[in-house]
C-alpha atoms as a PDB file:
ATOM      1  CA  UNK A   1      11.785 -30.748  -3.716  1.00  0.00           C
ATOM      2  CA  UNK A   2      14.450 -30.346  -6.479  1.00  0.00           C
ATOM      3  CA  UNK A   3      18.114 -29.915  -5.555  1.00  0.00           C
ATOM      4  CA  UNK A   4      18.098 -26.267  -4.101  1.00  0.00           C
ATOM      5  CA  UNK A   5      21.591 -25.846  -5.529  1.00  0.00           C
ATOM      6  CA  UNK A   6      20.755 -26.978  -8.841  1.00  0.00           C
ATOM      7  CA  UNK A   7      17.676 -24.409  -8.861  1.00  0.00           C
ATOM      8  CA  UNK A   8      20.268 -22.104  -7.941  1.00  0.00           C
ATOM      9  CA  UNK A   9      22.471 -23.038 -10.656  1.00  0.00           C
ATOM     10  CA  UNK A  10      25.643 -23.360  -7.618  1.00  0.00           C
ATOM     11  CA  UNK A  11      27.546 -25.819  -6.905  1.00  0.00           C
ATOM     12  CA  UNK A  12      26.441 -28.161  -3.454  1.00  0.00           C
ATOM     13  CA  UNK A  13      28.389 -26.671  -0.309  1.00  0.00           C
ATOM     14  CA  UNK A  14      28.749 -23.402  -1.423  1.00  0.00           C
ATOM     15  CA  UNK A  15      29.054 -20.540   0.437  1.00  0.00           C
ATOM     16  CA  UNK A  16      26.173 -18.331   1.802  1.00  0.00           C
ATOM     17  CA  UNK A  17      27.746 -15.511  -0.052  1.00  0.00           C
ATOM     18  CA  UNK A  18      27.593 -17.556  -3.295  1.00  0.00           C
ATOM     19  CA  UNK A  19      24.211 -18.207  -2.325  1.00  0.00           C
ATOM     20  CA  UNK A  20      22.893 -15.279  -2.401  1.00  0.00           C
ATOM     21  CA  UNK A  21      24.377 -13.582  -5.503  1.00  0.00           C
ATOM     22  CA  UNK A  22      22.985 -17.019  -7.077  1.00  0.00           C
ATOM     23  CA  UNK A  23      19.504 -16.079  -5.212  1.00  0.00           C
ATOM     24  CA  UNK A  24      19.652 -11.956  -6.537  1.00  0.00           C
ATOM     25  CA  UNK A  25      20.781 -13.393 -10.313  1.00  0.00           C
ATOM     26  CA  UNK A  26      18.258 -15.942 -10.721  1.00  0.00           C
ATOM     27  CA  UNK A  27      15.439 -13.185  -9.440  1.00  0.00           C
ATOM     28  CA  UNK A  28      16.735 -10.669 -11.912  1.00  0.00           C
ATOM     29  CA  UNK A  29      16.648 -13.586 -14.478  1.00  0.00           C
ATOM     30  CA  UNK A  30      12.733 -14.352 -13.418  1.00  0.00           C
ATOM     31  CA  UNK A  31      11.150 -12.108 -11.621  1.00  0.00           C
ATOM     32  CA  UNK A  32       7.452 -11.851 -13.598  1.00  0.00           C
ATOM     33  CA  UNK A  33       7.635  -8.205 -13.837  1.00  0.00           C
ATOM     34  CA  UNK A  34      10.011  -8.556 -16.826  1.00  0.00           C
ATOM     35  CA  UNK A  35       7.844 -11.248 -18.515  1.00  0.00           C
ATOM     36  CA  UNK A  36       4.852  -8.987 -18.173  1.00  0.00           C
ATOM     37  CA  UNK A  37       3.242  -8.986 -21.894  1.00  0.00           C
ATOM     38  CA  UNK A  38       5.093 -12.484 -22.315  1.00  0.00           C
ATOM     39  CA  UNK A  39       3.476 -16.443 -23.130  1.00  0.00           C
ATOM     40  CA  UNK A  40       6.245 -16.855 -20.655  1.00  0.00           C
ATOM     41  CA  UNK A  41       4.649 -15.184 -18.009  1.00  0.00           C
ATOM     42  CA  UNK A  42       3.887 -18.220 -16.145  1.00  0.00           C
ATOM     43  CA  UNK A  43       6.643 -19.784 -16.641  1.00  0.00           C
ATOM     44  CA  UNK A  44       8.953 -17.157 -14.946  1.00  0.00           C
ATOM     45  CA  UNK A  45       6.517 -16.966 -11.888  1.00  0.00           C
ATOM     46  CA  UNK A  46       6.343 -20.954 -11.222  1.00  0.00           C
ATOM     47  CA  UNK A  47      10.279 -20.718 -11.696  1.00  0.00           C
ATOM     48  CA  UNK A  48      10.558 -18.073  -9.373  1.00  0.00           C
ATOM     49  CA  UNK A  49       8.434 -19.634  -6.714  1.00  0.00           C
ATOM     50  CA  UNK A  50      10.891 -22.550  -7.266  1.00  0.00           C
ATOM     51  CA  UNK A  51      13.903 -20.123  -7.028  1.00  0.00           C
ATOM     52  CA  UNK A  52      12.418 -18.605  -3.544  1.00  0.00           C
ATOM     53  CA  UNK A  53      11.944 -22.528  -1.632  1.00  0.00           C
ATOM     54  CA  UNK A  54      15.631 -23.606  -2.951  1.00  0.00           C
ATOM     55  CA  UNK A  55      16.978 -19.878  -1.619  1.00  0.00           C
ATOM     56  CA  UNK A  56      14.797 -20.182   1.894  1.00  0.00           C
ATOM     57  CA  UNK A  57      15.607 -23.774   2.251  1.00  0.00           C
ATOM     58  CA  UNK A  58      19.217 -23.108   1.779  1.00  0.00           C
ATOM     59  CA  UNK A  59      19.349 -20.179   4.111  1.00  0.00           C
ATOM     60  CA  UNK A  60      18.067 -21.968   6.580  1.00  0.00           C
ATOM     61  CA  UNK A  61      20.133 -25.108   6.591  1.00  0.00           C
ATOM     62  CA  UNK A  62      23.426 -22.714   6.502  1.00  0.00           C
ATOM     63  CA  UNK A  63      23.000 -22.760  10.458  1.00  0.00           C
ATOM     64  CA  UNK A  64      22.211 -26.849  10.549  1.00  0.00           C
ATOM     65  CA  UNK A  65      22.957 -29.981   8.106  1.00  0.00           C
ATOM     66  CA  UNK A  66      21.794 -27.792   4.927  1.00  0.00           C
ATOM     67  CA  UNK A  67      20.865 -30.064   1.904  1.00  0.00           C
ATOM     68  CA  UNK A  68      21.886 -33.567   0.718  1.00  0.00           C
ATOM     69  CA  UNK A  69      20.789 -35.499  -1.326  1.00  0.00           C
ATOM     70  CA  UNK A  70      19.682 -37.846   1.361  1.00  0.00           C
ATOM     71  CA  UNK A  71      16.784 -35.703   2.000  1.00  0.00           C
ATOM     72  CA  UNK A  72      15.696 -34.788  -1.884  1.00  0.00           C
ATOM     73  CA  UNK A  73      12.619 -35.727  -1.316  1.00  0.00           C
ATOM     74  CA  UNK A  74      11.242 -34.198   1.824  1.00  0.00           C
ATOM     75  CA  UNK A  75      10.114 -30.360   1.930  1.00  0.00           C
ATOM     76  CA  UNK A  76      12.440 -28.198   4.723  1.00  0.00           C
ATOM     77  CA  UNK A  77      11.565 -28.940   8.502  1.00  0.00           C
ATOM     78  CA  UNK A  78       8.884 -31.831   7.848  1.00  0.00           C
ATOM     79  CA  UNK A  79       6.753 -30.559  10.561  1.00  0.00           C
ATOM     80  CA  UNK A  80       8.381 -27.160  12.107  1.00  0.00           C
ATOM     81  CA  UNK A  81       5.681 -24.341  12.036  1.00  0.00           C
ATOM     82  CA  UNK A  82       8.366 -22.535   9.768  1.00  0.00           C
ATOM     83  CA  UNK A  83       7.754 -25.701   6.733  1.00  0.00           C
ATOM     84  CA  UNK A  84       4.135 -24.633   8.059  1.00  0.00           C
ATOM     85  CA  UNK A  85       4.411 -21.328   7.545  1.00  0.00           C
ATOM     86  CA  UNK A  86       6.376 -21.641   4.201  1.00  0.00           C
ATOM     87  CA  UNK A  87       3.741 -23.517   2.861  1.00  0.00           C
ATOM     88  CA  UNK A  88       0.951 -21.175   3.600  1.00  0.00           C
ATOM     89  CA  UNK A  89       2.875 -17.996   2.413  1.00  0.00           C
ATOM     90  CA  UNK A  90       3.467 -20.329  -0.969  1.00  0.00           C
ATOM     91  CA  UNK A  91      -0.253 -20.674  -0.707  1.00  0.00           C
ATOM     92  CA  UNK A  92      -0.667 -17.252  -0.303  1.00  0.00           C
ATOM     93  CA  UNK A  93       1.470 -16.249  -2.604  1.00  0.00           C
ATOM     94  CA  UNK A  94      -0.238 -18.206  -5.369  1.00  0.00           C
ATOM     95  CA  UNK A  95      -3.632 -16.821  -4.136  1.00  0.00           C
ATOM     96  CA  UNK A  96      -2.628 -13.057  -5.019  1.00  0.00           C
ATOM     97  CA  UNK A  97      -1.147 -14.331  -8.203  1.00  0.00           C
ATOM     98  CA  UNK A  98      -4.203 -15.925  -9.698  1.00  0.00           C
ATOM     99  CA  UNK A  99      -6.087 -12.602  -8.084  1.00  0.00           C
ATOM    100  CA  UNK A 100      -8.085 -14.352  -5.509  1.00  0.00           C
ATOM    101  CA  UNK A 101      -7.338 -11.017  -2.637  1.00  0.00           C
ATOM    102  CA  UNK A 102     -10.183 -12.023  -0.367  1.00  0.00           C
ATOM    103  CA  UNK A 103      -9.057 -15.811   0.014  1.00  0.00           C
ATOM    104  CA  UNK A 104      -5.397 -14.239   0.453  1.00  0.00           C
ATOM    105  CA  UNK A 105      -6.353 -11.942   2.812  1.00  0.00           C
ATOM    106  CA  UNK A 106      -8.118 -14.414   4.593  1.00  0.00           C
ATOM    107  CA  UNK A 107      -5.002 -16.628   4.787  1.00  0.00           C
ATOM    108  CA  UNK A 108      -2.702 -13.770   5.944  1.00  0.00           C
ATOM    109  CA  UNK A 109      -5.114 -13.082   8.569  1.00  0.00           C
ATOM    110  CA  UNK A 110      -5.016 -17.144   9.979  1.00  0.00           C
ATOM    111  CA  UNK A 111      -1.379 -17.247   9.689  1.00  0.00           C
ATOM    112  CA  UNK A 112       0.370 -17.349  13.589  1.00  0.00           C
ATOM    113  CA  UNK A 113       4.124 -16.527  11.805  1.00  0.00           C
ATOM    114  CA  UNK A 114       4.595 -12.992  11.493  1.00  0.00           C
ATOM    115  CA  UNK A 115       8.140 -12.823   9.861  1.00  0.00           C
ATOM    116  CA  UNK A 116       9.587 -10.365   6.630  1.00  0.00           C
ATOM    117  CA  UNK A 117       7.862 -12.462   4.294  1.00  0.00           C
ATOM    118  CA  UNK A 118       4.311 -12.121   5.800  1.00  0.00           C
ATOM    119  CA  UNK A 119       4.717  -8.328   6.080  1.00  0.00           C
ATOM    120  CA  UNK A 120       6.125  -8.828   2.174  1.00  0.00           C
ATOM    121  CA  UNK A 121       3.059 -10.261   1.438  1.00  0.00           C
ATOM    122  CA  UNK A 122       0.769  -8.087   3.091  1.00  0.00           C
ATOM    123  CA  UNK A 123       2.330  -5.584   1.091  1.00  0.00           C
ATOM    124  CA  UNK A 124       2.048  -6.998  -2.314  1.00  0.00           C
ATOM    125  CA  UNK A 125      -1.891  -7.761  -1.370  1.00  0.00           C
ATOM    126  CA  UNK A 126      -2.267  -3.881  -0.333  1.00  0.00           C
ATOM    127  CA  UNK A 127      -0.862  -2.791  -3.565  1.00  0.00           C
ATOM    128  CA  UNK A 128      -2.794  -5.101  -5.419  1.00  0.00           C
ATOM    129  CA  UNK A 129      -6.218  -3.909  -4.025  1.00  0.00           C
ATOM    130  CA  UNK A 130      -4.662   0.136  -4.190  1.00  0.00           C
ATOM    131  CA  UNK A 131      -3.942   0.701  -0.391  1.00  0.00           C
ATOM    132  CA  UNK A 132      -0.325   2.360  -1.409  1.00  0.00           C
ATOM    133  CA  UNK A 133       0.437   3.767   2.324  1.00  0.00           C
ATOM    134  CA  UNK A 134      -0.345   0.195   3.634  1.00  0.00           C
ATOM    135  CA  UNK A 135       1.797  -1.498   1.377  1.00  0.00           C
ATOM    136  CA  UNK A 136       4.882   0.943   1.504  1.00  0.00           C
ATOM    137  CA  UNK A 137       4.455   0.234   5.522  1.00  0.00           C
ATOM    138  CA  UNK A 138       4.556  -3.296   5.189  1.00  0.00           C
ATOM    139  CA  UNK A 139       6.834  -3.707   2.571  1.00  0.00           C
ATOM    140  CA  UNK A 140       9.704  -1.557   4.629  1.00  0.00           C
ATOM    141  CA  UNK A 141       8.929  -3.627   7.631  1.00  0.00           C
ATOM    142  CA  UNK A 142       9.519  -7.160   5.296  1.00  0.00           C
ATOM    143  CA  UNK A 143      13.135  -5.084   3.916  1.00  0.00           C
ATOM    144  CA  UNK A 144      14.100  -4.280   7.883  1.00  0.00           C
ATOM    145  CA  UNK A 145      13.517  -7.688   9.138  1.00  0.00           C
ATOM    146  CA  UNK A 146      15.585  -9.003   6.292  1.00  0.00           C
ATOM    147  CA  UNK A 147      17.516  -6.365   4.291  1.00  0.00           C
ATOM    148  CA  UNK A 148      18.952  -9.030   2.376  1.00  0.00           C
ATOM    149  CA  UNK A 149      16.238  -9.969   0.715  1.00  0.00           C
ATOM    150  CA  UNK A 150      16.568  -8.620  -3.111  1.00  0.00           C
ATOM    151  CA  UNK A 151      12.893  -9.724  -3.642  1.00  0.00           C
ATOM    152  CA  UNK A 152      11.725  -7.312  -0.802  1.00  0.00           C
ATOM    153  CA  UNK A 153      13.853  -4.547  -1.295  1.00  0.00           C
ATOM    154  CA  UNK A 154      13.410  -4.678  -4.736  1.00  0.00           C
ATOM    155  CA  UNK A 155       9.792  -4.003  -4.592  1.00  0.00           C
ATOM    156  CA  UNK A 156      10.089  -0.913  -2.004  1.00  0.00           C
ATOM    157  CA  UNK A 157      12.506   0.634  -4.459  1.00  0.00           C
ATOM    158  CA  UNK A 158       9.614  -0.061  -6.893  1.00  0.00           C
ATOM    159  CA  UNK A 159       6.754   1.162  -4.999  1.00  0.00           C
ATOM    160  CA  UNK A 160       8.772   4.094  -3.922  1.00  0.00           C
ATOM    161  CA  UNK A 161       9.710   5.188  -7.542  1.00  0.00           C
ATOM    162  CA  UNK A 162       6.120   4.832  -8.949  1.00  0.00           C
ATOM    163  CA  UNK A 163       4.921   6.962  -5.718  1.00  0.00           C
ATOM    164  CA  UNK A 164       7.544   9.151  -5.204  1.00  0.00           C
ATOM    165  CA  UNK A 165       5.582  11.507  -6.760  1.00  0.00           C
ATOM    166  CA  UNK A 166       1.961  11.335  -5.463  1.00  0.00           C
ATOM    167  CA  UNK A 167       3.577  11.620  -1.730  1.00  0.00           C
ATOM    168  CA  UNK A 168       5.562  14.482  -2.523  1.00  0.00           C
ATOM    169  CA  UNK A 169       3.082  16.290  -4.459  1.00  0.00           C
ATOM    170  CA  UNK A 170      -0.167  15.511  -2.218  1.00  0.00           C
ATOM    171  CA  UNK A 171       2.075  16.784   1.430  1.00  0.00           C
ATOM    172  CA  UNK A 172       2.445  19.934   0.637  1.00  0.00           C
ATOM    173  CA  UNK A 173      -1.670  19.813  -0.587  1.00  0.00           C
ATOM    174  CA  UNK A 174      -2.880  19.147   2.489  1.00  0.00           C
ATOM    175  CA  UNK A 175      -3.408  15.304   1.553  1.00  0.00           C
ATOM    176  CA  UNK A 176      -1.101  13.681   4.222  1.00  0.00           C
ATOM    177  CA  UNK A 177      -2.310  15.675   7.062  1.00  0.00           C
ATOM    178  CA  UNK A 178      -5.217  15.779  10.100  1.00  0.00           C
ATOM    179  CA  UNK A 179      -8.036  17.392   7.372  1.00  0.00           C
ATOM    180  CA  UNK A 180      -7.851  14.328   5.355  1.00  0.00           C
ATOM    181  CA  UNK A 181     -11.832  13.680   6.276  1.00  0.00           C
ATOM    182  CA  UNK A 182     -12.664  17.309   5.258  1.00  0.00           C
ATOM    183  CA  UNK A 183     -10.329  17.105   2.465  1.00  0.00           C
ATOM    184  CA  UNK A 184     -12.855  13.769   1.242  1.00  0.00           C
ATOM    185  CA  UNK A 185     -15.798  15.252   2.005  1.00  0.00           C
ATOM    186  CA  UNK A 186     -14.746  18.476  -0.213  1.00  0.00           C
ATOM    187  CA  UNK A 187     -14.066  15.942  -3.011  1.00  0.00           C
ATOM    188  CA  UNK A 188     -17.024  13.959  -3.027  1.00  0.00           C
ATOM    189  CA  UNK A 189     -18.811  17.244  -2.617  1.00  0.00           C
ATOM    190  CA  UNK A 190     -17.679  18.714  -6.091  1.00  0.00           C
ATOM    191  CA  UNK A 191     -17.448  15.392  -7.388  1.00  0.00           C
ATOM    192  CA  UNK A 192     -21.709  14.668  -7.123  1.00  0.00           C
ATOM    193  CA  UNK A 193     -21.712  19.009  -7.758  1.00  0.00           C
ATOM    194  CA  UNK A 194     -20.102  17.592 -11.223  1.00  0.00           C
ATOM    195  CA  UNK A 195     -22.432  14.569 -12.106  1.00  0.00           C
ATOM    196  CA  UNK A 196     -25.684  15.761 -11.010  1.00  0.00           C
ATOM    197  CA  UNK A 197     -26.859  19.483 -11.108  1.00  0.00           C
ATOM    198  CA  UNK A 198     -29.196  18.610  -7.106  1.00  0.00           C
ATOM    199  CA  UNK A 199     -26.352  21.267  -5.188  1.00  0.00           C
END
């Protein structure tokens, strides 16, 4: 692993507060969503992946020996089920990125740590595969387990501007309510009324 406060671009000992306004800076800086359209694309998602293990590892060494460069080389906890854990969500994390759902799914599913970043991630793979009420669930529960998280919060504030208006539009339709199988069966009623002339 690479110097965590180098990745951060800090100097070593700082303070947690530093930290994290290195941590929010660098994710504004990378985060993929800006490099959308981009031959940097890549680029920015590898470096944030690299931005997320320096910020974690840190975080987690505030309340122990934190980094030296004694242990450069090793990943965080050699062993602990959290280093397992952190490398399965990295796992899983690369699995929605390349688009493979099923095998992240699958992942998700196997993985015994249920913290803010698993419920993150269960998120982002809802979005991905268009379950919007799943992912705003999970992705509130990631931001209230760990409200500091600008990674987290930052995609609720997304997914709540780009749906603000479906929810507040279908409620008062009858879309969010107990009629929701009547309400489908209406739909795909006129739907195969539309297509084929057989009603």
């Amino acid at each position: 692993m690479q110097n965590p406060y180098e990745v951060l671009g800090i100097k070593e000992g700082a303070s947690e507060a530093e930290i994290k306004a290195a941590y929010r800076e660098q994710v504004k800086k990378y985060h993929p969503d800006k490099h959308q359209d981009n031959p940097l694309y890549e680029l920015a998602e590898e470096k944030l992946r690299e931005i997320n293990e320096a910020y974690e590892y840190l975080m987690k060494g505030k309340g122990s020996s934190g980094y030296s460069s004694q242990n450069a080389g090793q990943t965080y906890g050699s062993g602990s089920s959290s280093q397992t854990a952190g490398r399965e969500f990295y796992d899983i994390r690369s699995a929605i990125d390349r688009g493979n759902l099923d095998a992240a799914e699958m992942m998700l599913g196997k993985t015994k740590v249920r913290n803010a970043e698993w419920f993150f991630l269960r998120g982002v793979l809802s979005l991905r595969k268009g379950w919007y009420d799943d992912a705003y669930g999970n992705l509130q529960t990631a931001v209230s387990m760990d409200p500091s998280n600008y990674e987290y919060r930052n995609a609720l504030n997304q997914l709540s501007m780009n749906n603000g208006g479906y929810r507040t539009a279908s409620y008062g339709r009858g879309y969010g309510n107990a009629n929701d199988d009547l309400c489908r069966m209406l739909q795909c009623f006129i739907c195969t009324d539309l297509i084929c002339d057989c009603i």
